[in-house]
N, C-alpha and C. Protein backbone atom coordinates (compact mmCIF):
# COMPACT_ATOMS: atom_id res chain seq x y z
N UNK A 1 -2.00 2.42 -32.17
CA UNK A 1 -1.07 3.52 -32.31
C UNK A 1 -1.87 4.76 -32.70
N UNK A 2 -1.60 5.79 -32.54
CA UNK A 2 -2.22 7.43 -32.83
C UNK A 2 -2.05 7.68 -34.11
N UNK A 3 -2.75 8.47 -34.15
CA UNK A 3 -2.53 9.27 -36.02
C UNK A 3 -1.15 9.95 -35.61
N UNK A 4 -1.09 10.77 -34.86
CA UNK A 4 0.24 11.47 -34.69
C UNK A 4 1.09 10.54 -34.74
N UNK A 5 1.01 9.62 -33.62
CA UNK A 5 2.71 9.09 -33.82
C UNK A 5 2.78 8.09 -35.09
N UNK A 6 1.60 7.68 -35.94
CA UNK A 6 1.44 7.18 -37.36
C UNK A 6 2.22 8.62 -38.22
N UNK A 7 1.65 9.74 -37.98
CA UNK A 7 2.36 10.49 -39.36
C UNK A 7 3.98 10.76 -38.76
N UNK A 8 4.35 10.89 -37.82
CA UNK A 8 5.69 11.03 -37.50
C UNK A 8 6.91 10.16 -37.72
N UNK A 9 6.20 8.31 -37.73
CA UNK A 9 7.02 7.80 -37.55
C UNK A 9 6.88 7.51 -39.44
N UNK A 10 6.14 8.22 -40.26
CA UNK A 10 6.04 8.18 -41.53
C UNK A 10 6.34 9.31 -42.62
N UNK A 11 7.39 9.13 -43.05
CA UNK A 11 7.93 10.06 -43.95
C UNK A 11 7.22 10.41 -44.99
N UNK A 12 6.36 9.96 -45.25
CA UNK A 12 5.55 10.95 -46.85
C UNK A 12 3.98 11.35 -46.10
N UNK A 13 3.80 11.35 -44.38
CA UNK A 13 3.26 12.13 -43.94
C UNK A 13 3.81 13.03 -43.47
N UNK A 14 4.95 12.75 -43.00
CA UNK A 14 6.06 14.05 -42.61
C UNK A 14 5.78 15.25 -43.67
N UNK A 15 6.47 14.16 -44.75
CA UNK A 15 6.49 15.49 -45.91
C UNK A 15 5.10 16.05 -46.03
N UNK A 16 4.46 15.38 -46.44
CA UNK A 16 2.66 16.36 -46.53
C UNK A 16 2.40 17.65 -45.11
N UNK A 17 2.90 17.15 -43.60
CA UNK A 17 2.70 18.22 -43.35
C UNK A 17 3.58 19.38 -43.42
N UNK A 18 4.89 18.89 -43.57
CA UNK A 18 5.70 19.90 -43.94
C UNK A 18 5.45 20.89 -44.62
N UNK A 19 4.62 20.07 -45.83
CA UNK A 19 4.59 21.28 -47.21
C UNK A 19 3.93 22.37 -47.17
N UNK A 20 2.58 21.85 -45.49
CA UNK A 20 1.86 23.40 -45.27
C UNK A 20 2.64 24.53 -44.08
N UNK A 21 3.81 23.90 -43.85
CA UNK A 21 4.69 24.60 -42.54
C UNK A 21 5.81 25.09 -42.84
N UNK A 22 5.96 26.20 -42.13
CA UNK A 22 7.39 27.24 -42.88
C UNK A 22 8.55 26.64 -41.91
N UNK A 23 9.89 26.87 -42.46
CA UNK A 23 10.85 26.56 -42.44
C UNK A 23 11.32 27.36 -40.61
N UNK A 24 11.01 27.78 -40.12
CA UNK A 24 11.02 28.47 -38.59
C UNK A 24 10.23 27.43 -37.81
N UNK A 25 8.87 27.02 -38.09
CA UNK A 25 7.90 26.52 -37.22
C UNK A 25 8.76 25.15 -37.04
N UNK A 26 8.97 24.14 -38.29
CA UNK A 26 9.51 23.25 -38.72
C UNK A 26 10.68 22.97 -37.89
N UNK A 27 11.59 23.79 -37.65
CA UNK A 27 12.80 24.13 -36.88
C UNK A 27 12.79 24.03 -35.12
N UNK A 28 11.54 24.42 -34.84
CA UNK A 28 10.92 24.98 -33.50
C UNK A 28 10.51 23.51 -33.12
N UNK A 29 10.39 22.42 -34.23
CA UNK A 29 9.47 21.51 -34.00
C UNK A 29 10.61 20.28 -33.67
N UNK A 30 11.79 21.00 -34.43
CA UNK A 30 13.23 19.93 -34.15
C UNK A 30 13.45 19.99 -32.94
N UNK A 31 13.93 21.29 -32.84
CA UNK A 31 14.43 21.60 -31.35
C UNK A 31 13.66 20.88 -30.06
N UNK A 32 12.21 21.16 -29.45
CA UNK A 32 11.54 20.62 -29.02
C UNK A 32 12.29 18.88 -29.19
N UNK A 33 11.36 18.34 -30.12
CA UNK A 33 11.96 16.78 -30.27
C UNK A 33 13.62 16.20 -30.15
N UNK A 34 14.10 16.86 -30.09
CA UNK A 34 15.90 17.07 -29.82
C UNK A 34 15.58 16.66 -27.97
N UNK A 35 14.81 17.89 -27.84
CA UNK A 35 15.18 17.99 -26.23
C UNK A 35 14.07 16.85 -25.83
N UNK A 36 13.11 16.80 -26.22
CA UNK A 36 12.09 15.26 -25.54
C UNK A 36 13.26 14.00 -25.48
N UNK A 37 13.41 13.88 -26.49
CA UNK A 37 14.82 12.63 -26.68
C UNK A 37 15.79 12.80 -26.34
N UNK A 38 16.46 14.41 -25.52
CA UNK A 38 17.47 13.80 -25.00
C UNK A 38 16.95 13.60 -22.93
N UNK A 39 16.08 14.08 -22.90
CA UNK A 39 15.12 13.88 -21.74
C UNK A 39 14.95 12.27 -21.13
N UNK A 40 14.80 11.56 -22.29
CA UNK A 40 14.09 10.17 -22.75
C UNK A 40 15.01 9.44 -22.37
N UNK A 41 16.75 9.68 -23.14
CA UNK A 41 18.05 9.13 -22.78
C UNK A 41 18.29 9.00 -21.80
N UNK A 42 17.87 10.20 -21.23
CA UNK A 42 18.85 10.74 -19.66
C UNK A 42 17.75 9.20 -18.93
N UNK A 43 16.64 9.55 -18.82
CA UNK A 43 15.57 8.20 -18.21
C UNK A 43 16.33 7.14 -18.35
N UNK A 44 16.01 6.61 -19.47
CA UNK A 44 16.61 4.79 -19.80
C UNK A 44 18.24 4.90 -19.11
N UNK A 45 19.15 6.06 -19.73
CA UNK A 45 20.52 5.82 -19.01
C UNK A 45 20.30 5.74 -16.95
N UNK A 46 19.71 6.79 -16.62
CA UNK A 46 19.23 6.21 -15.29
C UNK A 46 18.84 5.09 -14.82
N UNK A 47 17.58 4.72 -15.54
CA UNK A 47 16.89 3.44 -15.02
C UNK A 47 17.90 2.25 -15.21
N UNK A 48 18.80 2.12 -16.37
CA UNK A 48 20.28 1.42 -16.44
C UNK A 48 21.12 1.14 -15.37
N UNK A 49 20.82 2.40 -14.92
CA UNK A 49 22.03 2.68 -13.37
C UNK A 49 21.61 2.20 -12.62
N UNK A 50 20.47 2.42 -12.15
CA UNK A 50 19.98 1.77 -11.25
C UNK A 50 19.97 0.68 -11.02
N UNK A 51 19.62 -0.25 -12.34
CA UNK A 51 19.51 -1.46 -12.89
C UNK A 51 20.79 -1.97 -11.99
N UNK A 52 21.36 -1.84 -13.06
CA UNK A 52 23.36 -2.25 -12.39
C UNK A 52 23.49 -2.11 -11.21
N UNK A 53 23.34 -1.36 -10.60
CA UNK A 53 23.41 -0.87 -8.81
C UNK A 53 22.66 -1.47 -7.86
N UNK A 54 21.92 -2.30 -8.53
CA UNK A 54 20.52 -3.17 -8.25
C UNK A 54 20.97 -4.83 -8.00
N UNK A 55 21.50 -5.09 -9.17
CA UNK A 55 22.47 -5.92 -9.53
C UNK A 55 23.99 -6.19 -8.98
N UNK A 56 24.77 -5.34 -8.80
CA UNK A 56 25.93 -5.53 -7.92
C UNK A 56 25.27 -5.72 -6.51
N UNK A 57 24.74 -5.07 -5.49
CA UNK A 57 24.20 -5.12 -4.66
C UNK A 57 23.98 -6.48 -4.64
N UNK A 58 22.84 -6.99 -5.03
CA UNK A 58 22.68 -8.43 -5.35
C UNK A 58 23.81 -9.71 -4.79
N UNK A 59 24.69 -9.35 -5.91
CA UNK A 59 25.81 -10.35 -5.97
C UNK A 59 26.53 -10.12 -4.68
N UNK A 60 26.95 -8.53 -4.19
CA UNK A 60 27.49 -8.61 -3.27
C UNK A 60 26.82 -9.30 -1.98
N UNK A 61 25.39 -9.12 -2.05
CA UNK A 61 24.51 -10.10 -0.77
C UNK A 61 24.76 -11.47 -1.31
N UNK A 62 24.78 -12.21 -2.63
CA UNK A 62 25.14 -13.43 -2.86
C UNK A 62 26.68 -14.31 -2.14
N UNK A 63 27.68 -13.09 -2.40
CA UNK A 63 28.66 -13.10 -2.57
C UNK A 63 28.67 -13.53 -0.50
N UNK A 64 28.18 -12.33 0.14
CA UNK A 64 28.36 -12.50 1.73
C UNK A 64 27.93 -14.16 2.13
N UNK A 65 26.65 -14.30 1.33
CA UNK A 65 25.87 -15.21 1.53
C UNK A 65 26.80 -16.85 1.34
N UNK A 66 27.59 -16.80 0.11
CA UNK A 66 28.69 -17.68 0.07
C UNK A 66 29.21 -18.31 1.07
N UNK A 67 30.19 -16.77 2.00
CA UNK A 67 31.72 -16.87 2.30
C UNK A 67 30.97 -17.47 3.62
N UNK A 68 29.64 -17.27 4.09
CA UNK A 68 28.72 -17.50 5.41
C UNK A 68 28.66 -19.48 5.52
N UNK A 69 28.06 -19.45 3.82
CA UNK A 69 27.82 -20.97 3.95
C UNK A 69 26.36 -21.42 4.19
N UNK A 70 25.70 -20.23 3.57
CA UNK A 70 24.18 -19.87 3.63
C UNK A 70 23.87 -19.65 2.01
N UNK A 71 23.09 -20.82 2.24
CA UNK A 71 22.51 -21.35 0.43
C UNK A 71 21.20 -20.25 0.52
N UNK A 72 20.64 -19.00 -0.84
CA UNK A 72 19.53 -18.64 -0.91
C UNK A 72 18.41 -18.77 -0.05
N UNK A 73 18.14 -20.39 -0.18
CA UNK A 73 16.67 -21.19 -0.28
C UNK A 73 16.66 -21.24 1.34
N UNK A 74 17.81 -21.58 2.02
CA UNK A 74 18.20 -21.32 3.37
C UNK A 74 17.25 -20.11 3.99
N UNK A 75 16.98 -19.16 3.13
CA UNK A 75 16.91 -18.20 4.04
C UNK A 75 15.10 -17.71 3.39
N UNK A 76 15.05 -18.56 2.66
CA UNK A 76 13.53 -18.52 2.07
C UNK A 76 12.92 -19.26 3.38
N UNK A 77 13.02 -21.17 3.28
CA UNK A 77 12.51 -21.15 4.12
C UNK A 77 12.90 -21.43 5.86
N UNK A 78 13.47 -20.09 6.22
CA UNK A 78 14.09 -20.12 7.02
C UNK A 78 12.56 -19.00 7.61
N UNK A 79 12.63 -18.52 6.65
CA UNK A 79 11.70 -16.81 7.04
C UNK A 79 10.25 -17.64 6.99
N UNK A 80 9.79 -18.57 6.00
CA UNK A 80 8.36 -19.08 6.18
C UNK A 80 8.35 -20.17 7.65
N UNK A 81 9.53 -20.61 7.43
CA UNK A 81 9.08 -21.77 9.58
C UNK A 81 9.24 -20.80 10.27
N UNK A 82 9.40 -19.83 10.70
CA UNK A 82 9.27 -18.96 11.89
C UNK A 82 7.96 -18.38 11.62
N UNK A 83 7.19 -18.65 12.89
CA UNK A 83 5.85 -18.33 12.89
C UNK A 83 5.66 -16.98 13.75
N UNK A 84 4.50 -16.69 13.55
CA UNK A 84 4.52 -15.22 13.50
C UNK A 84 3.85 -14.43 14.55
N UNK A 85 4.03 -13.78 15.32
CA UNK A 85 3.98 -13.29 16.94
C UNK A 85 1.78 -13.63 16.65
N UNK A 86 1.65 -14.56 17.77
CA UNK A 86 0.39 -14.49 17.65
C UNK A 86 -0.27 -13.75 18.91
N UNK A 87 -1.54 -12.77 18.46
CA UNK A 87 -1.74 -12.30 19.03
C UNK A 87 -2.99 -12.82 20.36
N UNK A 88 -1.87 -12.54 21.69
CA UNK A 88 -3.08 -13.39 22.72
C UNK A 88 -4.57 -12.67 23.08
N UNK A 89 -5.62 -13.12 23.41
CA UNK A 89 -6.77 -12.93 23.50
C UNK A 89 -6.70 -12.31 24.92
N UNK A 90 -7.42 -11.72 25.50
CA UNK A 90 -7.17 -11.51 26.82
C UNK A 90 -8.80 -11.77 27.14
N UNK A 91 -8.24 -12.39 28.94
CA UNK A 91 -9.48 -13.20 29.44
C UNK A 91 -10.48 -12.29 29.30
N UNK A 92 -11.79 -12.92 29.25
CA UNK A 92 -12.90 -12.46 30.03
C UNK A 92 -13.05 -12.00 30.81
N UNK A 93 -13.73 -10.66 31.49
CA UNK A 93 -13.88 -10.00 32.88
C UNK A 93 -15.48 -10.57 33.08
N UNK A 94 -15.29 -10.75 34.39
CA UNK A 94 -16.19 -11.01 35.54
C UNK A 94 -17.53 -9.89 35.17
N UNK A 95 -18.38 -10.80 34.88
CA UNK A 95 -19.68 -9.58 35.05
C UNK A 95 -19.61 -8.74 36.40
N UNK A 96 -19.96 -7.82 36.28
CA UNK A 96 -20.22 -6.74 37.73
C UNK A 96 -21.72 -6.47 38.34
N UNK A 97 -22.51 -6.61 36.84
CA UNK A 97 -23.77 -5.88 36.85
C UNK A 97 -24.96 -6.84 36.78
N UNK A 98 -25.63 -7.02 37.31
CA UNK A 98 -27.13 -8.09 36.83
C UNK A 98 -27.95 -6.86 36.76
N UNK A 99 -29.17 -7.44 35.40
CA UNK A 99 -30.58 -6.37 35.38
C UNK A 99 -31.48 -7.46 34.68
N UNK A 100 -32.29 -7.24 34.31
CA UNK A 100 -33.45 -7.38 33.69
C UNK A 100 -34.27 -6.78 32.66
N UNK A 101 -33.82 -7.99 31.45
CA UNK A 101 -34.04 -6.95 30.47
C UNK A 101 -35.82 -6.89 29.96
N UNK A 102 -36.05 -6.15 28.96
CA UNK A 102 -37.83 -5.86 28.51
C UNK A 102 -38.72 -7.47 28.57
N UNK A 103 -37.56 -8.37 28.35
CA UNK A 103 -38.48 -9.81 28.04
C UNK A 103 -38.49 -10.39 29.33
N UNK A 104 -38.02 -9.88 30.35
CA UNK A 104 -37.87 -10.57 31.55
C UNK A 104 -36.37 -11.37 31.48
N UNK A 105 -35.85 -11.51 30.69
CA UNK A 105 -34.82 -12.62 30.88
C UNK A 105 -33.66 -11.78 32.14
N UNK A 106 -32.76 -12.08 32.90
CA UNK A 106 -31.74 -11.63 33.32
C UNK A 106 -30.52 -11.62 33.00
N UNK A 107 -30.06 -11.07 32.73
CA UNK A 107 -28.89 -10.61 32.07
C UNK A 107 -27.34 -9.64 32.72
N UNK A 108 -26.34 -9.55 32.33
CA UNK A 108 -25.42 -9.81 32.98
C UNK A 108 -24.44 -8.70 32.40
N UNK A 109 -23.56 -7.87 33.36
CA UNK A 109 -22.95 -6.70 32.05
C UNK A 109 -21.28 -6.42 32.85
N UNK A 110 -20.24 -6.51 32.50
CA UNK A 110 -18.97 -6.22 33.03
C UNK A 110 -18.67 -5.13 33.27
N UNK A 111 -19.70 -3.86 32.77
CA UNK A 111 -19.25 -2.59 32.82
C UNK A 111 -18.39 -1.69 31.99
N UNK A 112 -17.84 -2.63 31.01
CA UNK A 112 -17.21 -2.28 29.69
C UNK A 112 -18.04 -2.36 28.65
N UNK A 113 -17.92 -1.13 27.86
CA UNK A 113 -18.34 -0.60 26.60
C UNK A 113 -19.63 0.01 26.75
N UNK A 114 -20.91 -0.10 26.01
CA UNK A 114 -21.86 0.93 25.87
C UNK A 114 -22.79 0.31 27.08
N UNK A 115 -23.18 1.14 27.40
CA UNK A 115 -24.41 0.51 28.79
C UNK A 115 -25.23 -0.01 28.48
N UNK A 116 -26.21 -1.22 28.91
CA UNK A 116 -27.62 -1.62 28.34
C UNK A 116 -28.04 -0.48 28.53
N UNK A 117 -29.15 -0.90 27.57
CA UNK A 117 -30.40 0.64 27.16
C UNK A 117 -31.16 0.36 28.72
N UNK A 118 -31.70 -0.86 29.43
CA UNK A 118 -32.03 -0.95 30.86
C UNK A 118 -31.88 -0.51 31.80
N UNK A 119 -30.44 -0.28 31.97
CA UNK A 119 -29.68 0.33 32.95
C UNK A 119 -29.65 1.60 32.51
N UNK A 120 -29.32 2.30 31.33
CA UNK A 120 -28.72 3.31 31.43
C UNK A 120 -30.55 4.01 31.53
N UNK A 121 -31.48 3.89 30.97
CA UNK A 121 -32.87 4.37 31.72
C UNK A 121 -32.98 4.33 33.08
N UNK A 122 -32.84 3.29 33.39
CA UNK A 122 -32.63 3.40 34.99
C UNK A 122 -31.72 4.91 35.68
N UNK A 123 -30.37 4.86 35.66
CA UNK A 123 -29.70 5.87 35.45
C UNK A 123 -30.02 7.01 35.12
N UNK A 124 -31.20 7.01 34.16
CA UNK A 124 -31.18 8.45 33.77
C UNK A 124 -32.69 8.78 34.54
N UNK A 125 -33.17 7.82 35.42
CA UNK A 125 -34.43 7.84 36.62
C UNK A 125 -33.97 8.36 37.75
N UNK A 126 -32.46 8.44 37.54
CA UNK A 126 -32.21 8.32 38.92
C UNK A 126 -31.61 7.40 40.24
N UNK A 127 -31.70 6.09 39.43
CA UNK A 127 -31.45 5.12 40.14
C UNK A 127 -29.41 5.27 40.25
N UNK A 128 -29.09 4.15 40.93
CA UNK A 128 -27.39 4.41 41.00
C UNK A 128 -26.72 2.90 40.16
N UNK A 129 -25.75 2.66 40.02
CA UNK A 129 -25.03 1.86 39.30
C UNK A 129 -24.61 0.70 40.37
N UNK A 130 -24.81 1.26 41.50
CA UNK A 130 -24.14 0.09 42.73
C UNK A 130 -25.60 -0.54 42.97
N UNK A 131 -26.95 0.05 42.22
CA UNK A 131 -28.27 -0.47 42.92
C UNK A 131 -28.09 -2.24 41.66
N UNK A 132 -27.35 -1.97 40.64
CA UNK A 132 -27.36 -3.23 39.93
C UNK A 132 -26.22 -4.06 40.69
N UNK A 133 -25.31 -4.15 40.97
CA UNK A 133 -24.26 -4.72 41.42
C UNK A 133 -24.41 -6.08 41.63
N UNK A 134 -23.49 -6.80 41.47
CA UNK A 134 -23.54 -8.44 41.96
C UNK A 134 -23.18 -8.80 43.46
């Protein structure tokens, strides 16, 4: 806990600082704390409301859930066995391209995504994209 809210929530620190504070400042210091707390009320009476409104709601989905003939747990695992859109893979494309890469090996390219560094030197020699072709 704070020294402040230690001397506040303590009356013979109250009084000690009082005794160096005039009767205006003192006053200035009610007012303020008047309005924090009724600020504070207005909160908790809200969050209350809500609460309740939170709560009827509730019962009234309980209540539908009744007259249906649909138990809670029904609908718990009702929502975990339904499985969940899986996402399909899509085939493989057909290589397009044969080259030859620095180690000699031959190698194979569909034409999707970044170019081999092989080809695209080639390419930038001059050569054409139909000279790799399958």
């Amino acid at each position: 806990m704070s020294d402040l809210l230690k001397s506040l929530r303590n009356i013979r620190s109250l009084r000690a600082v009082a005794k160096n504070l005039n009767v205006e400042h003192l006053e200035e210091v009610l007012e303020k704390v008047k309005t924090v707390l009724e600020e504070k009320r207005q909160e908790v009476a809200q969050a209350a409301q809500q609460e309740a409104e939170r709560l009827k709601a509730l019962a009234e989905v309980h209540q539908f859930l009744k007259e249906k003939g649909i138990a809670p747990e029904d609908l718990i695992t009702e929502q975990t066995a339904t499985p969940k859109a899986v996402r399909q893979k899509r085939p493989t494309r057909p290589a397009k391209y044969q080259y030859t890469d620095e180690n000699g090996n031959i190698k194979t390219w569909t034409g999707q995504g970044r170019t081999p560094s092989v080809i695209q030197r080639a390419l930038d020699a001059g050569k054409s994209l139909s000279d790799f072709e399958l």
